[in-house]
N, C-alpha and C. Protein backbone atom coordinates (compact mmCIF):
# COMPACT_ATOMS: atom_id res chain seq x y z
N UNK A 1 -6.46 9.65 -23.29
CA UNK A 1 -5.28 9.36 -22.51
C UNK A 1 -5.49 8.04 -21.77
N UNK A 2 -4.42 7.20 -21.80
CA UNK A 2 -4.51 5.65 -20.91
C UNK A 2 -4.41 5.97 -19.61
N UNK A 3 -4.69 5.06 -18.81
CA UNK A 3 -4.55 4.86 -17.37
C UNK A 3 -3.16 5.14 -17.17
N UNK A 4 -2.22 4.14 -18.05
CA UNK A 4 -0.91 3.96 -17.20
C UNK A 4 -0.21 5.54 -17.41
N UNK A 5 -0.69 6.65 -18.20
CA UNK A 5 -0.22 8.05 -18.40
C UNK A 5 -0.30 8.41 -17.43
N UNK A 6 -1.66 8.24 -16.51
CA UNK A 6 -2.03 9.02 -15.41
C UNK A 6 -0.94 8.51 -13.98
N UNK A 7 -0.50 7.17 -14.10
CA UNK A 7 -0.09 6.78 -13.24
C UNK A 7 1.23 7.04 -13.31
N UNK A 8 1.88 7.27 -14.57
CA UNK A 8 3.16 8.34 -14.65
C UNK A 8 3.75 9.31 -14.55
N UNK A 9 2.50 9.80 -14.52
CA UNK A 9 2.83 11.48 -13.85
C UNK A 9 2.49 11.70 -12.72
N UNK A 10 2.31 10.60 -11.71
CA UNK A 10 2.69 10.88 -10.52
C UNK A 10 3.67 10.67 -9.65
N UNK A 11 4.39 11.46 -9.09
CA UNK A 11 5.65 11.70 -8.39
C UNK A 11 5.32 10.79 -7.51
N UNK A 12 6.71 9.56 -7.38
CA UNK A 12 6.96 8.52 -6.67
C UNK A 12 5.83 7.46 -6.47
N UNK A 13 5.17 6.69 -7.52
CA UNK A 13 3.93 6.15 -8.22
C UNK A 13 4.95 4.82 -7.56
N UNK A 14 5.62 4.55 -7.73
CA UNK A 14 6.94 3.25 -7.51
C UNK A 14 6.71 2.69 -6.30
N UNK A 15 6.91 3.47 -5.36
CA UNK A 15 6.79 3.10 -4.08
C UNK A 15 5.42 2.04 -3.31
N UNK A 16 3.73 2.63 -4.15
CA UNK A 16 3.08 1.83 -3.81
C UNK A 16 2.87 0.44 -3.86
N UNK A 17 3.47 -0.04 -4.61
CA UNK A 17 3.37 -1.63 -5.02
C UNK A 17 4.49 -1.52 -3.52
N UNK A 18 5.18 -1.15 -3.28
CA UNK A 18 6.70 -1.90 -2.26
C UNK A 18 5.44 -1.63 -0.89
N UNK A 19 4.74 -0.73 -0.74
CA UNK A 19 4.08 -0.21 0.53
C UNK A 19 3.11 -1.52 0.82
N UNK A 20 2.26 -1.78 -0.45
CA UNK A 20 0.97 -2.79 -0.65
C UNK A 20 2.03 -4.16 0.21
N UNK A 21 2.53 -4.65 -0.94
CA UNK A 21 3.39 -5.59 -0.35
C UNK A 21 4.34 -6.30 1.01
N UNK A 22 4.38 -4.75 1.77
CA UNK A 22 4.90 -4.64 3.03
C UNK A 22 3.28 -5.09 3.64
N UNK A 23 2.90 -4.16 3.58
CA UNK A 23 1.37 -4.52 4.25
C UNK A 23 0.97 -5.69 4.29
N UNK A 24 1.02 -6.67 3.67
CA UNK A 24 0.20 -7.87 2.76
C UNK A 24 1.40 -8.64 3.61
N UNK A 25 2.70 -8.81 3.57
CA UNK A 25 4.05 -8.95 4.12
C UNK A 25 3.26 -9.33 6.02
N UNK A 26 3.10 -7.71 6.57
CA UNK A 26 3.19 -7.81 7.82
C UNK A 26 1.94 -8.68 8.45
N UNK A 27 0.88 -8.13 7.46
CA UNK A 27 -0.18 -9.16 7.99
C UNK A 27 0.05 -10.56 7.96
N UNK A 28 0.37 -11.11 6.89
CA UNK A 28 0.59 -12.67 6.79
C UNK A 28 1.73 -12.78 7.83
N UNK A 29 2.24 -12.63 8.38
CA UNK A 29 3.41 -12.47 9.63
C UNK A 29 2.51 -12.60 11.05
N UNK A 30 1.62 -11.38 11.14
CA UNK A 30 0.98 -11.54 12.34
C UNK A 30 -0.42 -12.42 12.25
N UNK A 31 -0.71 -12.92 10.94
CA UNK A 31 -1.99 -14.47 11.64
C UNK A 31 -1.01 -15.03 11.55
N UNK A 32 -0.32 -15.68 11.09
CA UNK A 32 0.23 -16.81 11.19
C UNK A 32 0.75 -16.64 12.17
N UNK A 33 1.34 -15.86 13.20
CA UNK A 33 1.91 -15.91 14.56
C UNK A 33 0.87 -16.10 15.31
N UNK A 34 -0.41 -15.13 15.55
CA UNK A 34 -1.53 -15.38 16.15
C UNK A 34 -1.87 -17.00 16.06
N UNK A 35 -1.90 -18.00 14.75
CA UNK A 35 -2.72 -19.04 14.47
C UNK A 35 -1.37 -20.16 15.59
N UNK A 36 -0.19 -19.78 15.16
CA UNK A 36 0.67 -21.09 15.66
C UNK A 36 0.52 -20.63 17.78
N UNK A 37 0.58 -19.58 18.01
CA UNK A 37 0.96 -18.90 19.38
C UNK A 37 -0.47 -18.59 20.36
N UNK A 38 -1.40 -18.82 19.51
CA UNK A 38 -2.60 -18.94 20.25
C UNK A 38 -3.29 -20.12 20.93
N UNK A 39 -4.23 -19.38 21.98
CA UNK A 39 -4.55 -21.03 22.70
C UNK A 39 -5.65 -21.72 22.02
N UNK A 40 -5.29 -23.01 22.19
CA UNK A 40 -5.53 -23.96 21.28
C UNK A 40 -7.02 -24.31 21.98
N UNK A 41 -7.47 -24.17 23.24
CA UNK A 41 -9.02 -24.21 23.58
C UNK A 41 -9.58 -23.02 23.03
N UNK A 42 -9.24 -21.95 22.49
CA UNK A 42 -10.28 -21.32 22.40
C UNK A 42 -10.44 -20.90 20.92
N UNK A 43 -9.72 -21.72 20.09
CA UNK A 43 -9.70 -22.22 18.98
C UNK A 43 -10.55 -23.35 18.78
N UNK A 44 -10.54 -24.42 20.04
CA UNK A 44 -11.58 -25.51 19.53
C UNK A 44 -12.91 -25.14 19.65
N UNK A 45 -13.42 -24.10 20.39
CA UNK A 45 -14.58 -23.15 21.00
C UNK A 45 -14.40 -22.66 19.70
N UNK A 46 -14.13 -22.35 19.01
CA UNK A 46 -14.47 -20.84 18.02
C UNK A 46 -15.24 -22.08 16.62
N UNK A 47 -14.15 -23.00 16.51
CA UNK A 47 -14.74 -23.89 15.89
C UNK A 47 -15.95 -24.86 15.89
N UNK A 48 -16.33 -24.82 17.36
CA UNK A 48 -17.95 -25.59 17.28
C UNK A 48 -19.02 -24.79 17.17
N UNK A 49 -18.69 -23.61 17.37
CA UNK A 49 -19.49 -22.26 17.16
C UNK A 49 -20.42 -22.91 16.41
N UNK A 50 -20.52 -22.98 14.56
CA UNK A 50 -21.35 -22.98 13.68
C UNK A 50 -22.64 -24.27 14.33
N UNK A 51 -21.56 -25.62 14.96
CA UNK A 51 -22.53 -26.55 14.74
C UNK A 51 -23.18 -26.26 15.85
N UNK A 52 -23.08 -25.96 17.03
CA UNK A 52 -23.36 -25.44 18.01
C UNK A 52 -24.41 -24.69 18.20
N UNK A 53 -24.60 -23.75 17.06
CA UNK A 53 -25.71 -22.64 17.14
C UNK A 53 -26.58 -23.14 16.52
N UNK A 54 -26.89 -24.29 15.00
CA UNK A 54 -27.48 -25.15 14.42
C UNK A 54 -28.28 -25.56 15.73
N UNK A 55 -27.55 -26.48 16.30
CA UNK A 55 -28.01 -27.21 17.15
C UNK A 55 -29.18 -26.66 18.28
N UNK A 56 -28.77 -25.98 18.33
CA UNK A 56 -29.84 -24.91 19.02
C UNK A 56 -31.24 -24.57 18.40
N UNK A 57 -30.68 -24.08 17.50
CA UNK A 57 -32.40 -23.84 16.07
C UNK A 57 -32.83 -24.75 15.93
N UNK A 58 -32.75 -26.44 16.00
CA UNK A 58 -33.16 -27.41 15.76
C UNK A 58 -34.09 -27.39 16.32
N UNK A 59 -33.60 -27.80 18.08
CA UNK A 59 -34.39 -27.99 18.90
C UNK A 59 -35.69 -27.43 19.22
């Protein structure tokens, strides 16, 4: 028996692709609100992080 048999005999199989998509939908909604609506210092802080901690091990 194929996969897609199994996935036919399940009652209301339809709906998950619309559910996935909502999901995938709401998230890309809330970073991109987070990325434009957030403060912009602690964005430039999050970003020196990497070189920042380098910099440290160097020494």
């Amino acid at each position: 028996m194929k996969f897609i048999n199994y996935l036919e005999s399940i009652t209301g199989v339809g709906i998950y692709p619309l559910i996935s998509l909502l999901i995938f939908f709401v998230f890309f909604v809330a970073v991109t609100f987070i990325v434009f609506k957030g403060d912009k210092e602690y964005f430039n802080n999050a970003a020196k992080i990497p070189v920042q901690d380098n910099e440290n091990q160097l020494q």
